[in-house]
N, C-alpha and C. Protein backbone atom coordinates (compact mmCIF):
# COMPACT_ATOMS: atom_id res chain seq x y z
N UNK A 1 43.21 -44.90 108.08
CA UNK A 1 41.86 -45.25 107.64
C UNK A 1 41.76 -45.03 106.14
N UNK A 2 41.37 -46.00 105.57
CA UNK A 2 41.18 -45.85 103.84
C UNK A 2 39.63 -46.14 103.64
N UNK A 3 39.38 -45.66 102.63
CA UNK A 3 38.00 -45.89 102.01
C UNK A 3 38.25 -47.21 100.82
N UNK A 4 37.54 -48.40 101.36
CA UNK A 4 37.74 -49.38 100.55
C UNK A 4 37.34 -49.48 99.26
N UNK A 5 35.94 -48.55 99.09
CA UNK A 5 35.10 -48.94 97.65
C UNK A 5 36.12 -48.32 96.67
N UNK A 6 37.72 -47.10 97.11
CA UNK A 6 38.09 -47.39 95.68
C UNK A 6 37.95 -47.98 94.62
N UNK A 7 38.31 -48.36 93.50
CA UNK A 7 38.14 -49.15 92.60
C UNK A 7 37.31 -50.13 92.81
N UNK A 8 36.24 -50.26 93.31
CA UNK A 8 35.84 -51.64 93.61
C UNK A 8 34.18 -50.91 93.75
N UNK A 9 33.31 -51.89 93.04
CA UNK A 9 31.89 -51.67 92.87
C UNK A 9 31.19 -51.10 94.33
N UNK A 10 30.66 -50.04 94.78
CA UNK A 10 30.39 -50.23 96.34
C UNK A 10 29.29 -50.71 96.14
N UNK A 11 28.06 -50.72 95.35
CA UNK A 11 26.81 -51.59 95.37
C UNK A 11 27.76 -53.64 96.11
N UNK A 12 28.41 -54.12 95.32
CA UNK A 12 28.91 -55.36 95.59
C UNK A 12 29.56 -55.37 96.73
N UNK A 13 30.71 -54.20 97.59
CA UNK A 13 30.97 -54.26 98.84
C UNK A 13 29.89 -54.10 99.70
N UNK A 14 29.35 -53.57 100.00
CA UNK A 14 28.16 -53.08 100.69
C UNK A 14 27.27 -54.51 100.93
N UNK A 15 27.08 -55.43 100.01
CA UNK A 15 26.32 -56.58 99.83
C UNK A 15 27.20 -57.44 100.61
N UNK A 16 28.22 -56.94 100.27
CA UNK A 16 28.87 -58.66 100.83
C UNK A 16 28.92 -58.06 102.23
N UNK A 17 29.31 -56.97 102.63
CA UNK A 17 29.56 -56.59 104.21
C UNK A 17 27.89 -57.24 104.70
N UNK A 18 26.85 -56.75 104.18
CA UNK A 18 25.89 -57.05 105.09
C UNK A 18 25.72 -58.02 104.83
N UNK A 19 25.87 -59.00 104.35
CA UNK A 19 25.65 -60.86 104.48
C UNK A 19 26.49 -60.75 105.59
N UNK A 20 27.71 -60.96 105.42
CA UNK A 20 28.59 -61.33 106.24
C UNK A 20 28.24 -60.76 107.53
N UNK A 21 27.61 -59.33 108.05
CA UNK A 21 27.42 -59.26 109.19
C UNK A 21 26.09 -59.01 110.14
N UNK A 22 25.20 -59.85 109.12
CA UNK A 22 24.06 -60.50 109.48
C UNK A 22 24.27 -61.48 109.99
N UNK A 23 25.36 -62.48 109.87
CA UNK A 23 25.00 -63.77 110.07
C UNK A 23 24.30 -64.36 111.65
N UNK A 24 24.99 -63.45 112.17
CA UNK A 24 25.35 -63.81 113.41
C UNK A 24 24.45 -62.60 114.17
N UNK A 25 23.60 -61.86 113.77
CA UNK A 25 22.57 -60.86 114.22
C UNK A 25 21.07 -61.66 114.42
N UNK A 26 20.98 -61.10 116.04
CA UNK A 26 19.77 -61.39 116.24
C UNK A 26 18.57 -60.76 115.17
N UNK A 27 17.38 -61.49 114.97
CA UNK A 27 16.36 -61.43 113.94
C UNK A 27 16.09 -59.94 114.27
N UNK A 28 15.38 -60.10 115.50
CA UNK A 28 14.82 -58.16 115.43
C UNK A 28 15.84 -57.40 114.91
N UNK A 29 17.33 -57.40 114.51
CA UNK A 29 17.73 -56.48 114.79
C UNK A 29 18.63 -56.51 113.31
N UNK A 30 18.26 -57.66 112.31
CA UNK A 30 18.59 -57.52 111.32
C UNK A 30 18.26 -56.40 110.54
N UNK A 31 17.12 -56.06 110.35
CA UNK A 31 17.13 -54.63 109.10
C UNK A 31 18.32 -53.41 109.86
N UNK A 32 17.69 -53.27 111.47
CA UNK A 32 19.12 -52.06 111.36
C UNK A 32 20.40 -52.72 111.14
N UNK A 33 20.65 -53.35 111.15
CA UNK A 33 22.03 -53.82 110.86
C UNK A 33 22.99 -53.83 109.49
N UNK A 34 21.44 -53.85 108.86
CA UNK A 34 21.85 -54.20 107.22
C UNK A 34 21.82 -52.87 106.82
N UNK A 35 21.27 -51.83 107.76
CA UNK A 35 21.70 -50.31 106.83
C UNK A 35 22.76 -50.16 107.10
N UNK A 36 23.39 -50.27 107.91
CA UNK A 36 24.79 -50.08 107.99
C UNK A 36 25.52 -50.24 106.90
N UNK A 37 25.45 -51.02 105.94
CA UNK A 37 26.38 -51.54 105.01
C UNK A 37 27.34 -50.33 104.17
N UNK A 38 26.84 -49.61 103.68
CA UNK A 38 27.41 -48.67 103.64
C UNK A 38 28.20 -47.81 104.04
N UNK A 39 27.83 -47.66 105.18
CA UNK A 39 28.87 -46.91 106.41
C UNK A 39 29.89 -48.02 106.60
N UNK A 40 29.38 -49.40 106.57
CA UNK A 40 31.17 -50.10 107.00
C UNK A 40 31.56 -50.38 106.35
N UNK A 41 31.39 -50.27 104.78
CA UNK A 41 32.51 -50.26 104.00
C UNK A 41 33.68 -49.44 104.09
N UNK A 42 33.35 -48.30 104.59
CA UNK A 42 34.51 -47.62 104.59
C UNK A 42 35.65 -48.02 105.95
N UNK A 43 35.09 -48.67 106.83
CA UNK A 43 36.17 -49.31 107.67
C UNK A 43 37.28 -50.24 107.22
N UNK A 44 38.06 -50.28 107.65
CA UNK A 44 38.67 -51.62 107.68
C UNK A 44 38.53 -52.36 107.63
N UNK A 45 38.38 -53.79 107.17
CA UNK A 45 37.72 -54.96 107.10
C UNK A 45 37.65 -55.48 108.61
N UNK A 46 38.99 -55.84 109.13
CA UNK A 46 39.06 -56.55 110.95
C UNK A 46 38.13 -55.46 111.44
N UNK A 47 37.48 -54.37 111.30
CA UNK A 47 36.78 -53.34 112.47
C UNK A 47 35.65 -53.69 112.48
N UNK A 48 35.18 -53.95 111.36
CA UNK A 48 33.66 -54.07 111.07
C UNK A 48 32.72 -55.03 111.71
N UNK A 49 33.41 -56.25 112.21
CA UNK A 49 33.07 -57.02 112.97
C UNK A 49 32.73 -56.79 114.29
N UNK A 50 33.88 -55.98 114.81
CA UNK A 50 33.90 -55.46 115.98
C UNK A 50 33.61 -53.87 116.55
N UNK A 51 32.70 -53.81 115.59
CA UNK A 51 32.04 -52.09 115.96
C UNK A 51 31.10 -52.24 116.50
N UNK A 52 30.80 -51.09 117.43
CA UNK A 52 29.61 -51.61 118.95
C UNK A 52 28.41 -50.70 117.82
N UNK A 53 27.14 -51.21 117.54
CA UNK A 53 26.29 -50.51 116.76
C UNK A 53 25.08 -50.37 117.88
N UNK A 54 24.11 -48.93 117.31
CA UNK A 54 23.69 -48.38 118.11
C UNK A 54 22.30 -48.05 117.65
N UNK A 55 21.41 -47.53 117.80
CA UNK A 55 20.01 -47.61 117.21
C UNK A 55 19.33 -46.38 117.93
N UNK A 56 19.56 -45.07 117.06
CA UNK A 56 19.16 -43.97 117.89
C UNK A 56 17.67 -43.95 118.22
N UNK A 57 17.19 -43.63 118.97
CA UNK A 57 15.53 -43.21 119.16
C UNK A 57 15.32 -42.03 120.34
N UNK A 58 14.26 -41.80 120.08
CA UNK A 58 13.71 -40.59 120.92
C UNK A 58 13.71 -40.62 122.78
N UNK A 59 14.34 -42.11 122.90
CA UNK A 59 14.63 -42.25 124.37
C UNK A 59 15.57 -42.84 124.28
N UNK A 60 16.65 -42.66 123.64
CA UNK A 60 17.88 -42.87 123.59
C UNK A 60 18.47 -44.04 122.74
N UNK A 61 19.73 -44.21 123.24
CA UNK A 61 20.12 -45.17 122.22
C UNK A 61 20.29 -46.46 122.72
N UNK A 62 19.92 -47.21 121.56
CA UNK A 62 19.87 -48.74 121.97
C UNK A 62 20.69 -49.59 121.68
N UNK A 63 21.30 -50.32 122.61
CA UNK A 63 22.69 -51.36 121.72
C UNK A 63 22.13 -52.52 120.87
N UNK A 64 22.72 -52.51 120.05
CA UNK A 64 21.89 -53.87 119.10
C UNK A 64 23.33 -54.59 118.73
N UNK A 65 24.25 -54.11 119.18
CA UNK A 65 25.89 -55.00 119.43
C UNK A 65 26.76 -54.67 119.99
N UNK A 66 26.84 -54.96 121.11
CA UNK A 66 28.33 -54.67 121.62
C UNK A 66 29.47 -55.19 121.17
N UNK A 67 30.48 -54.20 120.69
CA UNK A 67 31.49 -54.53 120.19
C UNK A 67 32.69 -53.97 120.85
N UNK A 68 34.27 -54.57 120.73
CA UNK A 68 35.18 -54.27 121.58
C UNK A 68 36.51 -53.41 120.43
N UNK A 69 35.45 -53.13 119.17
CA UNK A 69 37.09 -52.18 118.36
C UNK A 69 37.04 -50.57 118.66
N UNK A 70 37.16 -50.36 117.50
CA UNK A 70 37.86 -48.26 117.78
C UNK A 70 36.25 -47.81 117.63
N UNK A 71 35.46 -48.69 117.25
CA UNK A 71 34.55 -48.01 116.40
C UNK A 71 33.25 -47.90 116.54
N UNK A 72 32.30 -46.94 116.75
CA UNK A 72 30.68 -46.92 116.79
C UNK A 72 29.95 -46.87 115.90
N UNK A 73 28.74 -47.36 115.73
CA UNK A 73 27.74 -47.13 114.58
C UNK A 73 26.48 -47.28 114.82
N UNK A 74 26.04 -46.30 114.40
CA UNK A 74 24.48 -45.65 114.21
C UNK A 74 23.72 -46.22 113.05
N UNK A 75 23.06 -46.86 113.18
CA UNK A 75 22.34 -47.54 112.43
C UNK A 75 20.58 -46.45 111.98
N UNK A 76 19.84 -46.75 110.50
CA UNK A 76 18.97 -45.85 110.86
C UNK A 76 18.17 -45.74 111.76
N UNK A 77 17.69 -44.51 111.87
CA UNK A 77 16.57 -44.62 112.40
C UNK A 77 15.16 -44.35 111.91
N UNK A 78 14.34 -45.38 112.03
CA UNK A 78 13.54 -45.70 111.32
C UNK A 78 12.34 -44.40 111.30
N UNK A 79 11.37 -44.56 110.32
CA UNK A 79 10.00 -43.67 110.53
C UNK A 79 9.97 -42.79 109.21
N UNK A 80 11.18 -42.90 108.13
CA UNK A 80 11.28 -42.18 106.89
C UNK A 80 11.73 -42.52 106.09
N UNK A 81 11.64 -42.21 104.94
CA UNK A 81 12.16 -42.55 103.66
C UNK A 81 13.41 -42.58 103.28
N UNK A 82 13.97 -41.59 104.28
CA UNK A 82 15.66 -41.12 104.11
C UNK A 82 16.48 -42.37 105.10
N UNK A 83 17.77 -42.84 104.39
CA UNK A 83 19.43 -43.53 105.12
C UNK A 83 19.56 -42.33 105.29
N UNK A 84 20.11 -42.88 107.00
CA UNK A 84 20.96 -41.75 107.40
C UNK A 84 21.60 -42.77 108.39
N UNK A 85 23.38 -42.97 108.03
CA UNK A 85 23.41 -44.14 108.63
C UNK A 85 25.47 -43.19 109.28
N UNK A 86 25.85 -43.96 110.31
CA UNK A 86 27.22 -43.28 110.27
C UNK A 86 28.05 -44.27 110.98
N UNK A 87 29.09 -43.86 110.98
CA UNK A 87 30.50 -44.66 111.52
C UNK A 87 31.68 -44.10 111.92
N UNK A 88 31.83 -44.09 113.39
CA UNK A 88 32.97 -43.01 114.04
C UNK A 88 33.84 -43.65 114.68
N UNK A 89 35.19 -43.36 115.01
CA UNK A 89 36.41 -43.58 116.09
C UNK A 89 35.81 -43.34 117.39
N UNK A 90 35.70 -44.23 118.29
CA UNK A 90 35.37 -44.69 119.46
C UNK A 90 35.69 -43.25 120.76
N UNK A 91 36.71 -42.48 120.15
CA UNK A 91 36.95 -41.39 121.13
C UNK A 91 36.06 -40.24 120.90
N UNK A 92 35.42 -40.49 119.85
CA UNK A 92 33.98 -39.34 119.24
C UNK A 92 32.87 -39.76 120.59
N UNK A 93 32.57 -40.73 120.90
CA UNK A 93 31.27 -40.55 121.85
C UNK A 93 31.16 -39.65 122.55
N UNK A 94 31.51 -39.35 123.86
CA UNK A 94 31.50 -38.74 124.32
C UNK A 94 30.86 -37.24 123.54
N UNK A 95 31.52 -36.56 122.56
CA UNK A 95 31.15 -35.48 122.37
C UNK A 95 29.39 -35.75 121.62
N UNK A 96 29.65 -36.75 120.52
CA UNK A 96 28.48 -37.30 119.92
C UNK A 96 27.53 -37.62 120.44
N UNK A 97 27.63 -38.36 121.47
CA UNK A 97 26.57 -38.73 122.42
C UNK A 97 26.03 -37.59 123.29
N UNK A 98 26.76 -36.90 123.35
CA UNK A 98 25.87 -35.52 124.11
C UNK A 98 25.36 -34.74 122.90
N UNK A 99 25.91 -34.59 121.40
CA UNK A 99 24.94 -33.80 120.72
C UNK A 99 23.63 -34.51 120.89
N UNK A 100 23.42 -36.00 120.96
CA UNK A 100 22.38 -36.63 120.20
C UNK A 100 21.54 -35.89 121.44
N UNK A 101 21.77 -36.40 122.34
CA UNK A 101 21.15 -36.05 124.12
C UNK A 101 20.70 -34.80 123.75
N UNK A 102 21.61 -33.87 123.66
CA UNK A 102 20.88 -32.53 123.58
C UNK A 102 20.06 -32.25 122.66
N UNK A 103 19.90 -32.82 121.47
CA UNK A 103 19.19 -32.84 120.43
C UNK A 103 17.62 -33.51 120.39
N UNK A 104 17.99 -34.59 121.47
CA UNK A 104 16.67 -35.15 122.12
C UNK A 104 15.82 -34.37 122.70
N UNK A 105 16.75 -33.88 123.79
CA UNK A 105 15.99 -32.68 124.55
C UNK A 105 15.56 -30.95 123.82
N UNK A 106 15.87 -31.24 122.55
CA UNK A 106 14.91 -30.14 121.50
C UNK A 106 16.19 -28.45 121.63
N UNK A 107 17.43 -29.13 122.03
CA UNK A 107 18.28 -27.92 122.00
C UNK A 107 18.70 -27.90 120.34
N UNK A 108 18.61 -26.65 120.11
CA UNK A 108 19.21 -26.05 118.66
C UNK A 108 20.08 -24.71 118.44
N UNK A 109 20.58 -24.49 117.55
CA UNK A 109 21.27 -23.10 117.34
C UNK A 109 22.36 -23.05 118.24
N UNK A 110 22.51 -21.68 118.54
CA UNK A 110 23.52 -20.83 119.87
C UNK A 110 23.14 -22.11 120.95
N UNK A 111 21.97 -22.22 121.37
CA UNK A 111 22.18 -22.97 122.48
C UNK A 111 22.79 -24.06 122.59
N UNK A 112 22.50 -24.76 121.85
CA UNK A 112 22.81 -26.20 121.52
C UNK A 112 24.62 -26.26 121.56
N UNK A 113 25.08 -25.36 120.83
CA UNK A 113 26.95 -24.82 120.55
C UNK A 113 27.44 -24.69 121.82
N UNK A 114 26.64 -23.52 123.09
CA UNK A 114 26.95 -23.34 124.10
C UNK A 114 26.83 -24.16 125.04
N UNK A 115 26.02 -25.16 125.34
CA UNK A 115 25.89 -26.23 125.90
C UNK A 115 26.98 -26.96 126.02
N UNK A 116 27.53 -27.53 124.65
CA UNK A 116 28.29 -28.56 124.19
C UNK A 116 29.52 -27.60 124.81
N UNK A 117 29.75 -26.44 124.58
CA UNK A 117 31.22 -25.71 124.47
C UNK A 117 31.23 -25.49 126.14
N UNK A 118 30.24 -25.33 126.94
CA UNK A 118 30.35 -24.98 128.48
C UNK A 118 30.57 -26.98 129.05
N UNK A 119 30.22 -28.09 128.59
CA UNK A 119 30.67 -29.13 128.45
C UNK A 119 32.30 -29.80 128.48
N UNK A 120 32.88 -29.42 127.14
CA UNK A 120 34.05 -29.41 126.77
C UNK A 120 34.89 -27.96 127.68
N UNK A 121 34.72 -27.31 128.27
CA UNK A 121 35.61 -26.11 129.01
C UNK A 121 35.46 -26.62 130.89
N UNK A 122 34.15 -27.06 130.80
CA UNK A 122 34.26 -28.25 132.39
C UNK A 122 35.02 -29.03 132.55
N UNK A 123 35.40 -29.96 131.97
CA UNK A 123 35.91 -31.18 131.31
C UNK A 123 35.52 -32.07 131.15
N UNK A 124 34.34 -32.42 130.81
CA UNK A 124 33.17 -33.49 131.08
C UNK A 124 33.28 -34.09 129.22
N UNK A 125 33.95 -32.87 128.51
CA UNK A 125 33.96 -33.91 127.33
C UNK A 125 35.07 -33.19 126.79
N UNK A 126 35.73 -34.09 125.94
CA UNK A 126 36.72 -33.80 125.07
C UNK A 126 36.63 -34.00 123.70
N UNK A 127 37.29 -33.27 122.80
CA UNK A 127 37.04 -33.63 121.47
C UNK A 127 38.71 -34.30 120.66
N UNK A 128 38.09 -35.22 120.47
CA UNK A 128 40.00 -36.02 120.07
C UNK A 128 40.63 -35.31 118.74
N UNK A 129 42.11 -34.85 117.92
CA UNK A 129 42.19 -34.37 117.29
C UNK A 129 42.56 -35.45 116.34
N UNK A 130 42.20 -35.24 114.90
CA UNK A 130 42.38 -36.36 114.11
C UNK A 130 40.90 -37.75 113.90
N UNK A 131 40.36 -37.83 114.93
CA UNK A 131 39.15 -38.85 114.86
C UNK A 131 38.89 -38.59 113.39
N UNK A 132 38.21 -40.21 112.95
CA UNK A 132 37.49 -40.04 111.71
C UNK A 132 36.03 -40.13 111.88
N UNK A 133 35.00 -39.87 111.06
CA UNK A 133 33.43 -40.33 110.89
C UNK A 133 33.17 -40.58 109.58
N UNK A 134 32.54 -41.50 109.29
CA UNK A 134 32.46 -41.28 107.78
C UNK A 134 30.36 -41.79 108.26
N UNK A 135 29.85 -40.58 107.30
CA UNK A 135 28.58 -40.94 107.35
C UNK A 135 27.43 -40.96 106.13
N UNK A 136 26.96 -41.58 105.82
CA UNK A 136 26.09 -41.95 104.34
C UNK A 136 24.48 -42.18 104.57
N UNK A 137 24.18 -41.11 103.48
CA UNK A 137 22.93 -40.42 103.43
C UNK A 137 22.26 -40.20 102.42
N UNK A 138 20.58 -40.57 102.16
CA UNK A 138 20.16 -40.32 100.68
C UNK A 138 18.80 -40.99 101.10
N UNK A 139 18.17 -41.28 100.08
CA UNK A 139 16.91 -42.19 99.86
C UNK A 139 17.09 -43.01 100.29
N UNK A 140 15.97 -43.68 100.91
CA UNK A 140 16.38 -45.15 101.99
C UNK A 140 15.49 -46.14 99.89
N UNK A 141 15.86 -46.52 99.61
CA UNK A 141 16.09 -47.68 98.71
C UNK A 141 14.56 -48.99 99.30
N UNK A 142 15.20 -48.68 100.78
CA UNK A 142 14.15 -49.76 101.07
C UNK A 142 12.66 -49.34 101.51
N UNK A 143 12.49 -48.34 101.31
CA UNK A 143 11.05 -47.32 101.94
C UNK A 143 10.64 -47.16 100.24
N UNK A 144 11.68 -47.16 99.40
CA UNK A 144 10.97 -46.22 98.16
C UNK A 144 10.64 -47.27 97.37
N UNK A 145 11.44 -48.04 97.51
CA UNK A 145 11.54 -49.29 96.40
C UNK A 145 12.57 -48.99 94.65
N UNK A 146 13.11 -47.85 95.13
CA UNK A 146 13.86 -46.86 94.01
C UNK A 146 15.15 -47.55 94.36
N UNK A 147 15.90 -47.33 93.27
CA UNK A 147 17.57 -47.04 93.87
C UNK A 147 17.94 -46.49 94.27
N UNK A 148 18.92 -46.26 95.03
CA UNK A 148 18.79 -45.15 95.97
C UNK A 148 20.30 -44.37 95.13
N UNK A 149 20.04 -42.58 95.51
CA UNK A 149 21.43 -42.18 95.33
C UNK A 149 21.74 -41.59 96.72
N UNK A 150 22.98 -42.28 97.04
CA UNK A 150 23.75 -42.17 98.36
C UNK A 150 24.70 -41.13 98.41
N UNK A 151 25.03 -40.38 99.69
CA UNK A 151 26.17 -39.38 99.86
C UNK A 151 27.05 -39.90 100.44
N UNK A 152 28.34 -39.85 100.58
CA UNK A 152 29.34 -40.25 101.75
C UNK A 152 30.13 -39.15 102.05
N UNK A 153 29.82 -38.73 103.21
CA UNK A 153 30.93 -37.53 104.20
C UNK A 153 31.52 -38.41 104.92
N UNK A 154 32.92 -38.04 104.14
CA UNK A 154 33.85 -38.16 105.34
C UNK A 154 34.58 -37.07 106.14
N UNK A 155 34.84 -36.99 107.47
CA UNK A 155 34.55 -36.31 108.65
C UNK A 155 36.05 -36.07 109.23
N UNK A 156 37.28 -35.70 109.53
CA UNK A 156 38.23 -35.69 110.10
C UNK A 156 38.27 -34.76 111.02
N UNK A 157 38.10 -34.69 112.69
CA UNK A 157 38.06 -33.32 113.65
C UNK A 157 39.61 -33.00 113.92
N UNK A 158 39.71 -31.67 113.82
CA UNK A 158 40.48 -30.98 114.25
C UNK A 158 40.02 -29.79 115.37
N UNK A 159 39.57 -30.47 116.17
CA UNK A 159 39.05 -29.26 117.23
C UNK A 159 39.92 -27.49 116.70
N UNK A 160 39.16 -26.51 117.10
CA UNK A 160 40.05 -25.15 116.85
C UNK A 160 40.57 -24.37 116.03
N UNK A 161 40.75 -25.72 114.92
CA UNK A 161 41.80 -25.54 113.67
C UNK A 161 40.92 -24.56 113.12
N UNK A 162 41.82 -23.74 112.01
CA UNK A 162 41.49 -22.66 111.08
C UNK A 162 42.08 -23.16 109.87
N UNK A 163 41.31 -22.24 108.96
CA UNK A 163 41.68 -22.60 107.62
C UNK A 163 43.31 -22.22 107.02
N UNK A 164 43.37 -21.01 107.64
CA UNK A 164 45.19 -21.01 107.57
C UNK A 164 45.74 -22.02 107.96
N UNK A 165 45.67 -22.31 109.11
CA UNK A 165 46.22 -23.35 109.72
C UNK A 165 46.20 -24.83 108.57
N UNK A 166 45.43 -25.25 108.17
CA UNK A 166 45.39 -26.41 107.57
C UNK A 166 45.23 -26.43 106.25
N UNK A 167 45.52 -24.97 105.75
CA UNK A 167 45.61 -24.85 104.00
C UNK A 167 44.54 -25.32 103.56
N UNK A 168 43.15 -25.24 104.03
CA UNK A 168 41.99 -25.55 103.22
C UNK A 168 40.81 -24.45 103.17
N UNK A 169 39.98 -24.42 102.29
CA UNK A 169 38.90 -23.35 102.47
C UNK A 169 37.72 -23.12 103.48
N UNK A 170 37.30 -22.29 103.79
CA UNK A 170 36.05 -22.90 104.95
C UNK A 170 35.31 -22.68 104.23
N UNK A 171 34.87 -22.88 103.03
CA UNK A 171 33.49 -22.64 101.85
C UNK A 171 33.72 -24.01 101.47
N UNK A 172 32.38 -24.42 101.35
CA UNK A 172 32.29 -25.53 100.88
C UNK A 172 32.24 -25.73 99.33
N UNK A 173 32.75 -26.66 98.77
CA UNK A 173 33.14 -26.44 97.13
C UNK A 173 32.91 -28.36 96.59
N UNK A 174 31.50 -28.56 95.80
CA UNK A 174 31.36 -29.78 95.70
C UNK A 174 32.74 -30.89 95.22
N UNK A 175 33.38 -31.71 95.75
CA UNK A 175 34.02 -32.80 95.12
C UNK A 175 35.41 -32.55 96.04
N UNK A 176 35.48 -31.18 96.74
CA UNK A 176 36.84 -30.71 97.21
C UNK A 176 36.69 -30.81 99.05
N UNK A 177 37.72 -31.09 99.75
CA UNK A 177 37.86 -31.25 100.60
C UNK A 177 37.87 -29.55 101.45
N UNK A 178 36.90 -29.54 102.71
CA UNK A 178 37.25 -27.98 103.15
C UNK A 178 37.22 -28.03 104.56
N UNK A 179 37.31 -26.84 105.32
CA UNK A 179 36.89 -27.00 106.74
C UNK A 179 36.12 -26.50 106.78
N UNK A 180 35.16 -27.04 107.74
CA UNK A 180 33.64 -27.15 108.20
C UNK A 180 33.75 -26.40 109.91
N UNK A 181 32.79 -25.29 110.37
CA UNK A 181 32.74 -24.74 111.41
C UNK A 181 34.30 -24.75 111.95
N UNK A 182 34.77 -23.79 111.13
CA UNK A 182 36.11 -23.54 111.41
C UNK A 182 36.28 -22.75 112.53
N UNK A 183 37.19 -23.05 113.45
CA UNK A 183 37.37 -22.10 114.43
C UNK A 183 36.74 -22.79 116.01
N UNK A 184 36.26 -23.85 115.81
CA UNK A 184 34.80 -24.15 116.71
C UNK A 184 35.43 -25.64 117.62
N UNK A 185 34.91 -25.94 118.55
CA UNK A 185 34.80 -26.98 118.73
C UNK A 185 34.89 -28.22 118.22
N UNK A 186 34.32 -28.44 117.26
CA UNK A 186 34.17 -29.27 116.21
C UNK A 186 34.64 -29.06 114.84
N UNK A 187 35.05 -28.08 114.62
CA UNK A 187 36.37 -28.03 113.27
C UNK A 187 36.37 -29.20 112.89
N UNK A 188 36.00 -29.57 111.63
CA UNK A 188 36.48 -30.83 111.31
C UNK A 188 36.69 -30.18 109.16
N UNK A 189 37.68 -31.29 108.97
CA UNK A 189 38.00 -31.54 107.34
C UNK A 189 37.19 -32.53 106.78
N UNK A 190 36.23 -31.79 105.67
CA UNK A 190 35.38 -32.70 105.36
C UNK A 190 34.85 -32.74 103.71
N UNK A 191 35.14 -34.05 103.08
CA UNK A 191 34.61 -33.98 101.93
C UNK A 191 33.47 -34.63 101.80
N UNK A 192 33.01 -35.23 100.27
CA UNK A 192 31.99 -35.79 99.88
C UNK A 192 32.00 -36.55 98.78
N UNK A 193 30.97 -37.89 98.22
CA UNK A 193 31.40 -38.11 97.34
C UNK A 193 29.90 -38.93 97.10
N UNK A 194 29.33 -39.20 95.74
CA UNK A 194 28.71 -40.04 95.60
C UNK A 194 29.01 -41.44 95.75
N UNK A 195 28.13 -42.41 96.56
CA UNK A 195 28.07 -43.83 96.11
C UNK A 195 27.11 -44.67 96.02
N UNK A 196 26.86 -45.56 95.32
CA UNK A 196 25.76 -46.46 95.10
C UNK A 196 25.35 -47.31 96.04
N UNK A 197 23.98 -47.16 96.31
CA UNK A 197 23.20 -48.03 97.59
C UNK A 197 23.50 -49.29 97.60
N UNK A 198 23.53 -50.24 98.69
CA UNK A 198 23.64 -51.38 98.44
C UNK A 198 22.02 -51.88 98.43
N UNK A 199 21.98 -53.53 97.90
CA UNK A 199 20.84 -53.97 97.58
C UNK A 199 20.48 -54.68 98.91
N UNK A 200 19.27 -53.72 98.91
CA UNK A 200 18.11 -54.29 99.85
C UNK A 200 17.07 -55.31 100.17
C-alpha cells in the first residue's frame, strides 16, 4: 500500500478521484461519496472503484456501494462541521464494526476495551496482523465554506506488539511514526501528516 499524493498536489488528486467516482453514484448519495476523496487517495488506484462504502448513523450503517475489493469506507457522517472520513483492509470489519456497534450502544473506557477483548478471546472476532487504515480528519470545508486543514493517519495493526518488539516509541512525537495502545488488542503503528482538502 503506498500513499499516492507523494509528490503530487492532493487538493488535484482528491478532485479528480471524486469526479471520477461520482459518476456512476446514485444522486442521494453523492455528497457522501464525495467526502471520501481524500481517504481514497491513498488507495490504489484499481481499489477505489471497488471499495464497498458505508454511511455510519445512529442505527447503523448504511451501504451506499457495494463493492467486491480489499477495501471499506466510511464516508462522513453528517450533522457537523468536522470530515471525519476513513479507509480500511476488508479484514478490519469485523473488529471495526463492533467498535462502531458498541459505541452506538454508548459503551466507553474499560468497558468498551473489555467488551471488544472478551469478543476477540471467544472467537467471534479477530484482529488481522499488518491491515492498513488510513483515515482523514479536520474542518469539513463544506459546512464552513473555509479551506479546510486536513489530517491523515495512517493506521498499520499489529495486534499485541510492543514497542521493543517493533523498534518504535509508544509516545506520540508529531511527524514520527509510533505505537499506539501498545500491548493491546489493537496495537497498531501509526503516523500523521498534513494534507490539503479537496474542492468542494
Amino acid at each position: 500500500m503506498r500513499a499516492e499524493l507523494h509528490g503530487v498536489s492532493p487538493l488535484a488528486v482528491a478532485a479528480l478521484l471524486a469526479s471520477a467516482s461520482l459518476q456512476a453514484a446514485p444522486p442521494a448519495a453523492a455528497q457522501d461519496l464525495e467526502s471520501l476523496a481524500p481517504a481514497l487517495a491513498f488507495l490504489e488506484p484499481e481499489a477505489r472503484d471497488d471499495a464497498t462504502i458505508l454511511l455510519p448513523g445512529p442505527d447503523g450503517d448504511r451501504v451506499l456501494r457495494q463493492g467486491s475489493g480489499l477495501h471499506i469506507c466510511l464516508a462522513d457522517e453528517p450533522g457537523d462541521d468536522r470530515l471525519s472520513v476513513t479507509c480500511y483492509h476488508r479484514a478490519l470489519d469485523p473488529l471495526l464494526a463492533l467498535e462502531r456497534r458498541l459505541r452506538r450502544d454508548g459503551l466507553r473506557g474499560d468497558e468498551f476495551s473489555a467488551r471488544v477483548q472478551a469478543e476477540i478471546d471467544a472467537g467471534r472476532v479477530s484482529v488481522p496482523s499488518g491491515a492498513y487504515q488510513v483515515s482523514v480528519s479536520g474542518d469539513d470545508a463544506r459546512a464552513t465554506g473555509q479551506p479546510a486543514g486536513l489530517t491523515v493517519y495512517h493506521l498499520v495493526y499489529l495486534p499485541g506488539a510492543t514497542a521493543n518488539e517493533v523498534g518504535l516509541s509508544a509516545e506520540r512525537e508529531p511527524g514520527l511514526p509510533y505505537l499506539h495502545h501498545a500491548g493491546r488488542y489493537d496495537a497498531h503503528v501509526m503516523w500523521s501528516e498534513a494534507a490539503a482538502s479537496a474542492s468542494h
